[in-house]
Protein backbone atom coordinates (compact mmCIF):
# COMPACT_ATOMS: atom_id res chain seq x y z
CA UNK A 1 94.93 188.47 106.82
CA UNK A 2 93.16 191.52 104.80
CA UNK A 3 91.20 192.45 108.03
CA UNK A 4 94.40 192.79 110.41
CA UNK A 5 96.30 194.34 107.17
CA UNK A 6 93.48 196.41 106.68
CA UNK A 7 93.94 195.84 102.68
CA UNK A 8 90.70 196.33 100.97
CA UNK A 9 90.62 194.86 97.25
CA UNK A 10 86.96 194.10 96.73
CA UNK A 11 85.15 196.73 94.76
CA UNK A 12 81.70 198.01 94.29
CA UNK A 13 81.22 198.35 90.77
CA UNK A 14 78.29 200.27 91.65
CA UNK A 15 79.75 202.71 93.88
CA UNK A 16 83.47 202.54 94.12
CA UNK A 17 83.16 201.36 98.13
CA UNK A 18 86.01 198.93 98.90
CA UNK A 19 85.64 196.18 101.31
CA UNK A 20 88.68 193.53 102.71
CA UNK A 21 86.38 190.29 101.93
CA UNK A 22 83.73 188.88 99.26
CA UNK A 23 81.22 188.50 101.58
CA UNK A 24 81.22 191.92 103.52
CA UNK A 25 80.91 193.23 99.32
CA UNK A 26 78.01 190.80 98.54
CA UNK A 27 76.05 191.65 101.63
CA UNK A 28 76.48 195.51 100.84
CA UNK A 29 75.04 194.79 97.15
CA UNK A 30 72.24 193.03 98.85
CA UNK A 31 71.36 195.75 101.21
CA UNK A 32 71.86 198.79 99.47
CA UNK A 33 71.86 198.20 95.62
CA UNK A 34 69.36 195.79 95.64
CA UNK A 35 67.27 196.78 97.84
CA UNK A 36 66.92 193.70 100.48
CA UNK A 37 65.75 194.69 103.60
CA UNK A 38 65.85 191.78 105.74
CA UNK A 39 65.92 192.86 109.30
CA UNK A 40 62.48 193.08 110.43
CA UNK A 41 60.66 194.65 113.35
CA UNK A 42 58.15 192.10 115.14
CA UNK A 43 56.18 194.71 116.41
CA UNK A 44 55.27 196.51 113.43
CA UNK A 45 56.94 194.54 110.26
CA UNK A 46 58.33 197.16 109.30
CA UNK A 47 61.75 196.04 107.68
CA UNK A 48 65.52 197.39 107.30
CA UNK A 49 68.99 197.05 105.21
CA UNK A 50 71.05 196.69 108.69
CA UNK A 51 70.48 196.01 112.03
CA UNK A 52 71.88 199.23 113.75
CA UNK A 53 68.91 200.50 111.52
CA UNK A 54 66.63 197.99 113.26
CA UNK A 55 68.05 198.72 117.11
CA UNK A 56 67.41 202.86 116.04
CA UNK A 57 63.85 201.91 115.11
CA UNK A 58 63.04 200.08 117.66
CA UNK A 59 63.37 202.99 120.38
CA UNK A 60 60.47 203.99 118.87
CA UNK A 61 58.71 201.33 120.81
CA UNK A 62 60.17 200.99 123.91
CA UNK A 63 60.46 205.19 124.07
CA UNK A 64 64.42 205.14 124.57
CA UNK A 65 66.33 208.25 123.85
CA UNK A 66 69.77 208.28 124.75
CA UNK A 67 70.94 211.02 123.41
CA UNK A 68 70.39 213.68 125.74
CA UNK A 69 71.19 217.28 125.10
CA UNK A 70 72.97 218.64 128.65
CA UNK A 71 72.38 222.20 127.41
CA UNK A 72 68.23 221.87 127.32
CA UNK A 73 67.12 218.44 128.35
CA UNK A 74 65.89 217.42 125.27
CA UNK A 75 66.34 213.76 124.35
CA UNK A 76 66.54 211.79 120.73
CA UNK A 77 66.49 208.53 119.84
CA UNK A 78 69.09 208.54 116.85
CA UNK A 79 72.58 210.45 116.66
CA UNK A 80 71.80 211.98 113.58
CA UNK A 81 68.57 214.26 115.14
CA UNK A 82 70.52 214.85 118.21
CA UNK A 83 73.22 216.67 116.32
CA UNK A 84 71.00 218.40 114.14
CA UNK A 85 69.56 219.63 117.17
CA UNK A 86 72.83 220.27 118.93
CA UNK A 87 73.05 223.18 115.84
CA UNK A 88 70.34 225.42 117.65
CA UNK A 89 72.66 225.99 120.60
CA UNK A 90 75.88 226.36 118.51
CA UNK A 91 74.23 228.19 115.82
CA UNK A 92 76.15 226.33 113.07
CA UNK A 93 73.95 225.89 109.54
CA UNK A 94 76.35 224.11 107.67
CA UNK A 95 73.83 223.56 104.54
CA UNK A 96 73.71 226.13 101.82
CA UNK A 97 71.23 226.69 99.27
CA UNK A 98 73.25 228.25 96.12
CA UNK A 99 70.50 229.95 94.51
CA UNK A 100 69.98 232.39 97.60
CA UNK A 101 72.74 231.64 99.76
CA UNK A 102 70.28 231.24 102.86
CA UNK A 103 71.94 228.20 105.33
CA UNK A 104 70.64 225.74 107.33
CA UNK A 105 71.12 223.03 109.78
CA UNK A 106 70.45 220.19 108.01
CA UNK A 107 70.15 218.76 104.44
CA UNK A 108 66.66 217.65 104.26
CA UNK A 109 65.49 221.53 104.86
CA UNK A 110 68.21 222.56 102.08
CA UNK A 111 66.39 220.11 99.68
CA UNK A 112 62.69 221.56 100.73
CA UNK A 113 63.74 225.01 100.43
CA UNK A 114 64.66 224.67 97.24
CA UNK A 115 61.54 224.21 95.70
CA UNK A 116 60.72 227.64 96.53
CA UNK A 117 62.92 228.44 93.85
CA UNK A 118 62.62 225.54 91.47
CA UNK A 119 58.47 225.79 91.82
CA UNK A 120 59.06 221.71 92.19
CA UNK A 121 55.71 220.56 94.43
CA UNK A 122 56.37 216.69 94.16
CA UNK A 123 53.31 215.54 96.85
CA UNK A 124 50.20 216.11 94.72
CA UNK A 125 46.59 215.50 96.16
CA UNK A 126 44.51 212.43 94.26
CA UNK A 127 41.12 213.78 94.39
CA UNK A 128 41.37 217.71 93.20
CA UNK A 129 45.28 217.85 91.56
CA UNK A 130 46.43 220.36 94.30
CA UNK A 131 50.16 219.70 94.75
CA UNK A 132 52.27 220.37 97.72
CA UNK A 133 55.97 220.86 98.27
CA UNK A 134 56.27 219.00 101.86
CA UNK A 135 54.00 215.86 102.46
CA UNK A 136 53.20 217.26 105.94
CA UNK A 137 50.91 220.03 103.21
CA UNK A 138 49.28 217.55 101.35
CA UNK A 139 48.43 215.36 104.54
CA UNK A 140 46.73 218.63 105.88
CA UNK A 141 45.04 219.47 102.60
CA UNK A 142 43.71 216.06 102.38
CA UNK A 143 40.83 216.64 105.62
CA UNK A 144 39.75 219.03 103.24
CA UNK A 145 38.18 215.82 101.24
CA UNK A 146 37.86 213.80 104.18
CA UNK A 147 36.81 215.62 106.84
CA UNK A 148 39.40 214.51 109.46
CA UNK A 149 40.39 216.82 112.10
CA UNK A 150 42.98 214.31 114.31
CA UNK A 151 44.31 217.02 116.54
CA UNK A 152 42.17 217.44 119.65
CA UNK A 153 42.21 219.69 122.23
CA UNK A 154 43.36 218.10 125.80
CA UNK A 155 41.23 220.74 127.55
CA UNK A 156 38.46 221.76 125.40
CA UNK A 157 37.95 218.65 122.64
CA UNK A 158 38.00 220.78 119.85
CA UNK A 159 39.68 219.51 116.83
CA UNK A 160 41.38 220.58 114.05
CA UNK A 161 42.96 219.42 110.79
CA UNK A 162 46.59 220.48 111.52
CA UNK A 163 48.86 221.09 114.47
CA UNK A 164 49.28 224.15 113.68
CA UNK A 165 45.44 224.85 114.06
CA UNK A 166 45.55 223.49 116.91
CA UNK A 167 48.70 225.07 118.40
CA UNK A 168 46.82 228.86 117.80
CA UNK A 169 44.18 227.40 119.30
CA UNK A 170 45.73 226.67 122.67
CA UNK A 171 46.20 230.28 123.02
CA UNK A 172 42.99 231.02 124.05
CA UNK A 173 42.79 228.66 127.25
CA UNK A 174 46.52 230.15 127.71
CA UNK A 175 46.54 233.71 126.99
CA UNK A 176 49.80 233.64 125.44
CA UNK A 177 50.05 236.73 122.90
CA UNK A 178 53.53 236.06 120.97
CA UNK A 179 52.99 238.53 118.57
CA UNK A 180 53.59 241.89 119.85
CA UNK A 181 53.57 245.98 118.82
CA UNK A 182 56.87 247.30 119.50
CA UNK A 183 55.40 250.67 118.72
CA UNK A 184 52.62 250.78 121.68
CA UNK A 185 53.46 247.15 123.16
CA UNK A 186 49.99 246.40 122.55
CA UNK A 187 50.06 242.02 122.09
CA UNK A 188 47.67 239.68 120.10
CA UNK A 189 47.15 235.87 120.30
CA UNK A 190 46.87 235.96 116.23
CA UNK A 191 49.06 237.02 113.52
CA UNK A 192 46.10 238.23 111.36
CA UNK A 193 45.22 240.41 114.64
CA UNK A 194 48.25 241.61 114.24
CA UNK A 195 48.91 242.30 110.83
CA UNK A 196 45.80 244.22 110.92
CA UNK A 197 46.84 246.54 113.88
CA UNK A 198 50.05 247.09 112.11
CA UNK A 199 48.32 248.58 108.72
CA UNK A 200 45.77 250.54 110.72
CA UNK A 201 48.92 251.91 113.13
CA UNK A 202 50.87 252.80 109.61
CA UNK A 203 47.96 254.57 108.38
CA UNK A 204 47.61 256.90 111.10
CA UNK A 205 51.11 257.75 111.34
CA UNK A 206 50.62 258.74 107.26
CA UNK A 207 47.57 260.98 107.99
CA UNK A 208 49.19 262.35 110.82
């Protein structure tokens, strides 16, 4: 009767959630308290607490993404990334960080940000006791030690030990030149290029 009622009178102790049957309570204990993952991919073991978690994994194998933004084409596989995407068209950065009062668009960001003003760098390199603040860092640090360079060029076969290597890179077979002189609309393919033409441009204007 408590699931047509709608009457919920089992309570976790742990967390205060309410649930309208004994079972429903002891499988969320299970899952989430307890850590008990048993829904498990067969393509790549990889295990999780529910099975909507499971279904949202799996996309990542058969390459469905049905969420599709109608404003740029862009599709996701989860709800979640499509809505924190949705944010770049509506501008909306409903995340705050209270030290600075900067906002963002999702929570994750908030939480890396902050280390810039707690000086927290959690992800800290084995071999030489560098530490990083983002894992993304540390994994680029690390070809440092090892020597791996897995981003390749697609036209050249040049490789490099982050993206964004490679990214700056790919301006040279396509001439892009993002950063540009508003002063004498000069453009450079690097920032350093850049920088440099800035100071030099600032220094003239002082003699002058």
């Amino acid at each position: 009767m408590r699931i047509h009622t709608g009457e919920k009178t089992f309570t976790c102790l742990q967390c205060g959630k309410t649930f309208n049957s004994s079972s429903n309570l002891k499988r969320h204990n299970a899952q989430l308290h307890n850590g008990e993952k048993p829904h498990a991919c067969q393509q790549c073991g990889k295990s999780f607490s529910h099975t909507c978690d499971l279904k949202t994994h799996m996309r990542i194998h058969t390459g469905e993404k049905p969420f599709k933004c109608h404003q740029c084409g862009k599709s996701y596989t989860c709800k979640d990334s499509f809505e924190i995407h949705n944010r770049i068209h509506t501008g909306e950065k409903p995340f705050t960080c209270y030290v600075c009062g900067r906002c963002f668009t999702c929570k994750p960001v908030v939480i890396i940000h902050m280390r810039i003003h707690t000086g927290e760098k959690p992800f800290t390199c084995l071999q030489c006791g560098k530490s990083f603040t983002i894992p993304t860092n540390l994994k680029t640090h690390m070809g440092i030690h090892t020597g791996e360079k897995p981003h390749a060029c697609q036209q050249c076969g040049k490789s490099f030990k982050s993206s964004g290597d490679l990214n700056t890179h790919i301006r040279i077979h396509t001439g892009e030149k993002p950063f540009g002189c508003l002063q004498c609309g000069k453009s450079f393919r690097y920032k350093r290029s850049f920088n440099k033409h800035q100071c030099s441009t600032s220094e003239e204007e002082t003699l002058s």
